[in-house]
Each structure stands twice: as structure tokens, then as C-alpha cells.
Protein backbone atom coordinates (compact mmCIF):
# COMPACT_ATOMS: atom_id res chain seq x y z
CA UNK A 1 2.72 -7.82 8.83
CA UNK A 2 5.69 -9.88 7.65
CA UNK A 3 8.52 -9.99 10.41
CA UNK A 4 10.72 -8.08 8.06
CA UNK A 5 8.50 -5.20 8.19
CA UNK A 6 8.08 -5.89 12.16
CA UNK A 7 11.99 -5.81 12.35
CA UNK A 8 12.02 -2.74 9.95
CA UNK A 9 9.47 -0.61 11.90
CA UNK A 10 11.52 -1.25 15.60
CA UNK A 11 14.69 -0.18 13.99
CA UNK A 12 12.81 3.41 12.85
CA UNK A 13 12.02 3.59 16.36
CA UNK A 14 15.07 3.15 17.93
CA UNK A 15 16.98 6.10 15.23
CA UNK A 16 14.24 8.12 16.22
CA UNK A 17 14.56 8.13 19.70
CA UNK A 18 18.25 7.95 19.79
CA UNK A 19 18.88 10.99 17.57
CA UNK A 20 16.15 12.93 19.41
CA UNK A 21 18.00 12.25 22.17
CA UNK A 22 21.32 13.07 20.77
CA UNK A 23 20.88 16.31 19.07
CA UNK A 24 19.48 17.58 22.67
CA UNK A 25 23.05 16.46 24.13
CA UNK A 26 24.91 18.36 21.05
CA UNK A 27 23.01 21.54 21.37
CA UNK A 28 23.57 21.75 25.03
CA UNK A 29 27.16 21.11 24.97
CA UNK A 30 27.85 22.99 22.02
CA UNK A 31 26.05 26.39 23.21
CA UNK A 32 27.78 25.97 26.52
CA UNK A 33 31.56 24.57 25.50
CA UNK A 34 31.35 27.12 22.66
CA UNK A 35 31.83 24.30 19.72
CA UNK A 36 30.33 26.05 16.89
CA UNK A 37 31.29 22.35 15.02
CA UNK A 38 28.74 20.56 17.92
CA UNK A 39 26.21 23.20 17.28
CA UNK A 40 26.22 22.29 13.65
CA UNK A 41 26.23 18.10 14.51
CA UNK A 42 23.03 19.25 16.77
CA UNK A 43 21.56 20.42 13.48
CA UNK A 44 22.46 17.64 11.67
CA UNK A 45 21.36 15.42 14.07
CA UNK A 46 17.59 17.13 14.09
CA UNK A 47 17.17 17.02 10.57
CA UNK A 48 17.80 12.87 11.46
CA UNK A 49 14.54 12.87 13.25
CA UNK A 50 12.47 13.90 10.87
CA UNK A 51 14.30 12.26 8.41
CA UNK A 52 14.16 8.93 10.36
CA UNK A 53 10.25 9.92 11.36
CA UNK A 54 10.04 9.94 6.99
CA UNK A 55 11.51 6.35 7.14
CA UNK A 56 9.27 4.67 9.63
CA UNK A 57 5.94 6.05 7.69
CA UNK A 58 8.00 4.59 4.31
CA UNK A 59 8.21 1.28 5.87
CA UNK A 60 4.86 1.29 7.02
CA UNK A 61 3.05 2.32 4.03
CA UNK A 62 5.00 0.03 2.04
CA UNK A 63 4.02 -2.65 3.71
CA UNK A 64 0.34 -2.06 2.73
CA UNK A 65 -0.87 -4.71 0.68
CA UNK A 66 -1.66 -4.89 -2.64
CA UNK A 67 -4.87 -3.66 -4.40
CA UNK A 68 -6.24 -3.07 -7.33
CA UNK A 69 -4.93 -0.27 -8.13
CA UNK A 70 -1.36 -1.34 -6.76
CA UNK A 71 -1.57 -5.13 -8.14
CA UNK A 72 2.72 -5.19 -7.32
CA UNK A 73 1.78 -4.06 -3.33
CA UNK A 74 3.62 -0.67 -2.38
CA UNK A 75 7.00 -1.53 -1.99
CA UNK A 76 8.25 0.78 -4.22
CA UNK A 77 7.06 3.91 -1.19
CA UNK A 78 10.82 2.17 -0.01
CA UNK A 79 12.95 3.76 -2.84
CA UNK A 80 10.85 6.78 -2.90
CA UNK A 81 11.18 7.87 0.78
CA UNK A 82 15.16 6.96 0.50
CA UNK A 83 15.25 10.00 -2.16
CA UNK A 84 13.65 11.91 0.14
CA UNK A 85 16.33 10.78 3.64
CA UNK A 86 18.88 11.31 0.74
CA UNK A 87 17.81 15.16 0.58
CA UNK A 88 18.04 15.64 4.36
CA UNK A 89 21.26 14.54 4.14
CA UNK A 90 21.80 16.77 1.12
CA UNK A 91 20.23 19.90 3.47
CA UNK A 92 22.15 18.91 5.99
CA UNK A 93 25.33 19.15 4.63
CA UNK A 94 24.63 22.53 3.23
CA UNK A 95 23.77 24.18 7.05
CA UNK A 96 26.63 22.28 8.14
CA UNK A 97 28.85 23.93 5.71
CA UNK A 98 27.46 27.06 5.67
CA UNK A 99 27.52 27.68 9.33
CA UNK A 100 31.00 26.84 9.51
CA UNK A 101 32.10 29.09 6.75
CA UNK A 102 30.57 31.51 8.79
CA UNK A 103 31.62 30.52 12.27
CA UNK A 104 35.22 30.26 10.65
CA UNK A 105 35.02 34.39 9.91
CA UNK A 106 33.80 35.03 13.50
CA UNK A 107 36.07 34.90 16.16
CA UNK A 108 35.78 33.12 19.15
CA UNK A 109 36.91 31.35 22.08
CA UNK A 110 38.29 27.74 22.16
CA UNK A 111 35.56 25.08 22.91
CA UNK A 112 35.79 23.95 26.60
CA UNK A 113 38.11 20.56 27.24
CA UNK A 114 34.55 18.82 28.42
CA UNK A 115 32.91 18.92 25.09
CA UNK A 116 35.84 15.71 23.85
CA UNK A 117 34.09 13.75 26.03
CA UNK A 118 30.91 14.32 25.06
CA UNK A 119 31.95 13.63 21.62
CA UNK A 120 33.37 10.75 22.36
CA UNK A 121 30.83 9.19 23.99
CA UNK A 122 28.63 10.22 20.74
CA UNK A 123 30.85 8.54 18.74
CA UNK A 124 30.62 5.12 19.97
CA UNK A 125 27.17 5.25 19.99
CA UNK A 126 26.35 6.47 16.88
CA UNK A 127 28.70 3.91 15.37
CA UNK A 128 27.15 1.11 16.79
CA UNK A 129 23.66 3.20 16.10
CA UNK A 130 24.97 2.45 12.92
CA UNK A 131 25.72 -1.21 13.12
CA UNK A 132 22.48 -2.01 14.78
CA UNK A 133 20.47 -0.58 12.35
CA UNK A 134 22.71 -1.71 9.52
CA UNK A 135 22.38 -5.06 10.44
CA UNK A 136 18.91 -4.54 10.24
CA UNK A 137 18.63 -3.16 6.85
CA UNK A 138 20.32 -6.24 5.80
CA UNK A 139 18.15 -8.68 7.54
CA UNK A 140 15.27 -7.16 6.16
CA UNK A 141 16.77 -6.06 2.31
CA UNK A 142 15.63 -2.94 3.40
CA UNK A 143 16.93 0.34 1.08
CA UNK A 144 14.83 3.08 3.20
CA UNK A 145 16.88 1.40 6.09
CA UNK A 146 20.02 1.30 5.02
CA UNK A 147 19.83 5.01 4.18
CA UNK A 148 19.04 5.71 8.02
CA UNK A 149 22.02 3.59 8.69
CA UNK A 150 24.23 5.61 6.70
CA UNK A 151 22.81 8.64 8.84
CA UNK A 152 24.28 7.32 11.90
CA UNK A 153 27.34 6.86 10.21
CA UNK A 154 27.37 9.78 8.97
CA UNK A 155 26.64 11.53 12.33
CA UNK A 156 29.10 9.64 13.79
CA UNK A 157 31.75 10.69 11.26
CA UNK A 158 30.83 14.25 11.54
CA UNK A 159 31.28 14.09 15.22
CA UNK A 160 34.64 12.62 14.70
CA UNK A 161 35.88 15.52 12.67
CA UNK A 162 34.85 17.76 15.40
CA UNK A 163 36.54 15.41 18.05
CA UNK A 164 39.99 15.68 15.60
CA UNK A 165 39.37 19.84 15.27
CA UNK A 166 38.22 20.61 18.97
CA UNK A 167 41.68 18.94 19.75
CA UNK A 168 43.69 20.60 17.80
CA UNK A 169 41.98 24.02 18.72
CA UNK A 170 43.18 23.01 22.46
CA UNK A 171 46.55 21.38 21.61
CA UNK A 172 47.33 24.36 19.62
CA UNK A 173 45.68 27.64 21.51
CA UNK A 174 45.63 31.11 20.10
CA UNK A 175 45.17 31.37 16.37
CA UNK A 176 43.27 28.03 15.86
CA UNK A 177 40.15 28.25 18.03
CA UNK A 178 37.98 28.15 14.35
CA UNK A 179 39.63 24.54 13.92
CA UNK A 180 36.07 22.61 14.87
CA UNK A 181 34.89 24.76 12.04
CA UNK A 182 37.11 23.42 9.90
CA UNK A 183 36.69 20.12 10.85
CA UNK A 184 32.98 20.31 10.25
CA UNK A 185 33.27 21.55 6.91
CA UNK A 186 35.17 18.92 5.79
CA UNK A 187 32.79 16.74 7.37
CA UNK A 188 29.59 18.13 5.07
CA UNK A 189 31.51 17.04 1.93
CA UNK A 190 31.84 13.68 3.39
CA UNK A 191 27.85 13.86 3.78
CA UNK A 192 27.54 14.86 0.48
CA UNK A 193 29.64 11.76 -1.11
CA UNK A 194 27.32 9.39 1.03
CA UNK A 195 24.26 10.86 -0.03
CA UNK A 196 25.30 9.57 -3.48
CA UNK A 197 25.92 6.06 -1.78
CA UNK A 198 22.68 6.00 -0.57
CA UNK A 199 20.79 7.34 -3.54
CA UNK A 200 22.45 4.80 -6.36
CA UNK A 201 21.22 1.85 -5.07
CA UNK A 202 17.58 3.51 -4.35
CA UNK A 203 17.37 4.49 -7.86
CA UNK A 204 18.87 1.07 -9.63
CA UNK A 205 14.97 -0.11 -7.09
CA UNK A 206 13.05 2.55 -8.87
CA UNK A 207 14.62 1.48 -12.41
CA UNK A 208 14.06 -1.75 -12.16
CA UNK A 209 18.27 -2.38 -12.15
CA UNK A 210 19.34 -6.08 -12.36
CA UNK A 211 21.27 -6.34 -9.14
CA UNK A 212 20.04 -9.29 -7.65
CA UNK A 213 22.06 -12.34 -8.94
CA UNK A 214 22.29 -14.41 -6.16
CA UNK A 215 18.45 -14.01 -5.60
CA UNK A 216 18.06 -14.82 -9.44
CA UNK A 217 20.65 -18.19 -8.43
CA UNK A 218 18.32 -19.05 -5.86
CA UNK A 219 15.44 -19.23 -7.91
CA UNK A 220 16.27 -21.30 -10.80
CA UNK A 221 17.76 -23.89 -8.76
CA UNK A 222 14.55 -24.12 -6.96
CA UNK A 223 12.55 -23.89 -10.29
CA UNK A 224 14.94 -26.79 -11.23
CA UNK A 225 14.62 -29.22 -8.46
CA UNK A 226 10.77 -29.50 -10.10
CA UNK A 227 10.37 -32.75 -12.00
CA UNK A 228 9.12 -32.13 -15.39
CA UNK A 229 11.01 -28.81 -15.90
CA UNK A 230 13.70 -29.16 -18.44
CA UNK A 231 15.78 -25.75 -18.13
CA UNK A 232 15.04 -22.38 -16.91
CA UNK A 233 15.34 -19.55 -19.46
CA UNK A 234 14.59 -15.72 -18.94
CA UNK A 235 14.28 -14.75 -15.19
CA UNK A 236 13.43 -11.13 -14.39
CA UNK A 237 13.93 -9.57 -10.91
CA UNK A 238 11.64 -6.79 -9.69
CA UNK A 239 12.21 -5.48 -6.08
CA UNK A 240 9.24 -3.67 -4.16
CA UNK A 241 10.08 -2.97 -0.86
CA UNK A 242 11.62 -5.98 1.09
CA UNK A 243 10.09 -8.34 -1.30
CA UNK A 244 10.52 -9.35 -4.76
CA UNK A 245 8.59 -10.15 -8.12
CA UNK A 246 9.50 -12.40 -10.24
CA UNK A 247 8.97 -13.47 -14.16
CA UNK A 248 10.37 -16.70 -14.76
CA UNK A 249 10.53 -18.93 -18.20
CA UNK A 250 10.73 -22.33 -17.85
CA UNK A 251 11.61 -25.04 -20.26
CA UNK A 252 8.65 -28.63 -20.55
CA UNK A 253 8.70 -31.47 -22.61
CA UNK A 254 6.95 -30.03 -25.47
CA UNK A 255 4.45 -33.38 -25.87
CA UNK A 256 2.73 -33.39 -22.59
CA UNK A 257 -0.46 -31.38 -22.12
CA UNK A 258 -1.71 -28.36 -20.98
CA UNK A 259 -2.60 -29.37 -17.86
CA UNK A 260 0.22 -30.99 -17.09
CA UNK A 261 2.56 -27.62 -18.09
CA UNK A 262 -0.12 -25.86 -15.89
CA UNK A 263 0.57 -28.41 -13.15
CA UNK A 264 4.27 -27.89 -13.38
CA UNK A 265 4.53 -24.32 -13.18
CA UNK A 266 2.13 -24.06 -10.22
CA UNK A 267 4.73 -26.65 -8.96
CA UNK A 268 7.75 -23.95 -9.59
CA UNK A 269 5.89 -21.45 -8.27
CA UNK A 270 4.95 -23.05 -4.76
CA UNK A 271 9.01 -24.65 -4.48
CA UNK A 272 10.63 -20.73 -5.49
CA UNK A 273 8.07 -19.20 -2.28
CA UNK A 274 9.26 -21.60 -0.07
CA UNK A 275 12.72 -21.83 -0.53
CA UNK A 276 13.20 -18.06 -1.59
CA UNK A 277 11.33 -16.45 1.52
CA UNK A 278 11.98 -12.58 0.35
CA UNK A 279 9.72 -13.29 -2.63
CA UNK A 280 6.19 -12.37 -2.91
CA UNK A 281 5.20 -13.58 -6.33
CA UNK A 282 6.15 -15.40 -9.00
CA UNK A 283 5.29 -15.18 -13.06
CA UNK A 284 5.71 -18.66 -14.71
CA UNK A 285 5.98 -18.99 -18.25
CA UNK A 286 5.97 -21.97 -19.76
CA UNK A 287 7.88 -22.56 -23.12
CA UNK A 288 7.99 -26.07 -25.04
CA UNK A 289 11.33 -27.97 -25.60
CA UNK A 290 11.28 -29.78 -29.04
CA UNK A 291 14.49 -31.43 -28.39
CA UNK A 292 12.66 -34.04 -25.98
């Protein structure tokens, strides 16, 4: 298993257990401090498990390696299971919403003073839930990752609006007790807009989307530090999973042989894996420059 995936795979684990962990705290304090708004970040935070239990076996099967059947490996499981964190985010955000248009119609009492602190304490350590694992995604160029990243974020943000409404429900008494409510509403349209954060890039993966120009940079100076190769030409950019794929033209002295073009694109090849580590295979074509 290639460290990325090794990196990958711990980070699943930790959003796993830490929103596990989390949504029991939420429920608890919500049903007890009568937050309807921590009752709906408990649900929120459950659908994270299985949505973060989705990501780990993404990671895992995309690590597989390739066969003949898959001749590219099966990265592309990474882009696939992000659609799929991307609708439990979308679910989410419709409980959420839903349970607070219909907590707002149903009076109740104001959420106990207590339940700030709880939130508070959620906050910081979803947030840096969120770095961690952020971090992470970035280490390993990891789009399945990133999206459970944006779920900590997002939890955190959601527990933030409830931290703003429980506070004004207390600063402001009698006639604003459905504030949380409030808050949490606005907080599923928040969810909604980073769904479709989290989903653009995913799909640009599944397309095929040129977005990788510093990779592309990387690889034609390498393919250029080669003796014998004159310029590089058309260089195509194919992410699977945490790795890449690569088609890459390069320019020869038109006279020499065969062999020696052959010689001189395995040459490319071996200097573009070594110096670009993320990919996983590399395409040489070999054109002839008359001009020499």
C-alpha cells in the first residue's frame, strides 16, 4: 500500500471515531438542554459516520491494483464515493431543515445555559477535525478526503449557528426560544452550498478536467532534463485516485534510430516517476523533429 493510501485510511479512522463520538454528545445534550438546533447537529453528525465509514471503503478499494479488467487501477472508486459523501451532506441538510421548520412551529422552552458549552467545546474540535483531516487530503491529493474534511467543517459551522441562536434565545427570553431553530436552518443552506464545493472538483476527476498544471510543469521539466529529447509537445493529465496517468509527446532528433527513440523515452519515463512521486504511469510518444 502506498503511504498515501496508509495516511488516507488513518484519517477515515479518526472522522469515524470522532463523529461517532460526537453525535452521542449532541443527542444527549440536546434531548436534555431542550436544543431542538443540537438535536438536529446530532443528526447531522450520524449521517457523518456512515458517510465517513463510505470514505474509508473508497480509499481502500481504490487502492486495489490494477488488473485486467481495470488496466488504469481503481482510482476513479475516489470520485465516485465523493458523489456519494456529497449526498449525505445533501440528506443532511434536508432533516436539518426540515426539523427546524418544524421545531420553529412548536413551542418550547429555551435550551438550558449548559448546552453553550458543549457547543463550544464541539466547535473547536470539529474545526481542527477539520484541519487535521484537511491537511491530510492535501498530503495525499485525496478528493474522497477532502469531502470528509468539508464535513467537519461543515459540522462545525452548523454548531456555530446554534452557538449564535441558543444565545440569543437566552439573551433575549420570552418570544425567541425557536432562535436555535433558526439558526440551524440557516445552517442547512450553508450545507447545501458546500456540497456543491465538494462535488465540482469530484466531477472535473470523473471528466477527465485539466486541472493539474503545476503537475503537468513538473513533468515536462523532468521529461526535459533527458538528453536526446528536443521539446515536449502534448501532455495529458488523468487522475485516478491519489495517483496520476500520464500521455506525454516528446520531441527526438528525427535521424537517430529506433532504438535509440525507444531508449530515450524509457529514459523520460523512469526521470518523470522519480521526480513526480504522485504518478503511477507514464505514456511516451515519440515524434521526430526535422529541424535537427
Amino acid at each position: 500500500m502506498r503511504p498515501e493510501y496508509k495516511e488516507a485510511v488513518k484519517a477515515s479512522y479518526f472522522s469515524i471515531a470522532g463523529n461517532a463520538l460526537l453525535a452521542i454528545a449532541k443527542a444527549i445534550t440536546g434531548i436534555f438542554g431542550n436544543s431542538y438546533a443540537l438535536i438536529a447537529d446530532a443528526i447531522e453528525s450520524t449521517t457523518d459516520v456512515f458517510s465517513s465509514f463510505l470514505v474509508l471503503l473508497g480509499i481502500r478499494y481504490a487502492n486495489k491494483p490494477a488488473d485486467e479488467n481495470h488496466p488504469y487501477g481503481h482510482g476513479k472508486a475516489e470520485p465516485l464515493i465523493t458523489f456519494m459523501v456529497v449526498g449525505f451532506l445533501i440528506v443532511s441538510a434536508t432533516i436539518i431543515a426540515y426539523e427546524s421548520i418544524e421545531n420553529i412551529q412548536t413551542p418550547h422552552e429555551v435550551p438550558e445555559p449548559y448546552t453553550l458549552i458543549v457547543l463550544a467545546v464541539i466547535i473547536i474540535i470539529k474545526e481542527l477535525s477539520y484541519r487535521f483531516v484537511s491537511k491530510k487530503s492535501d498530503e495525499t491529493d485525496s478528493s474522497v478526503l477532502k469531502a470528509d474534511a468539508w464535513h467537519h467543517r461543515s459540522d462545525a459551522i452548523t454548531s456555530f449557528m446554534a452557538f449564535v441562536g441558543i444565545s440569543i434565545a437566552l439573551l433575549m427570553g420570552e418570544g425567541y426560544e425557536n432562535a436555535d431553530d433558526w439558526a440551524a436552518l440557516f445552517a442547512s443552506g450553508f450545507i447545501l452550498f458546500n456540497a456543491y464545493l465538494i462535488l465540482r472538483p469530484a466531477l472535473g476527476e470523473v471528466m477527465d478536467e485539466h486541472r493539474y498544471e503545476d503537475i503537468e510543469m513538473d513533468i515536462r521539466s523532468a521529461a526535459l532534463g533527458v538528453p536526446g529529447v528536443v521539446e515536449t509537445e502534448k501532455c495529458y493529465v488523468r487522475k485516478t485516485g491519489m495517483t496520476y496517468h500520464i500521455d506525454l509527446h516528446i520531441a527526438v532528433d528525427a535521424n537517430i534510430t529506433v532504438k535509440e527513440g525507444h531508449d530515450i523515452a524509457h529514459e523520460v519515463k523512469d526521470q518523470v516517476l522519480e521526480n513526480v512521486p504522485q504518478v503511477a504511469d507514464v505514456l511516451i510518444h515519440v515524434e521526430p523533429d526535422d529541424e535537427l
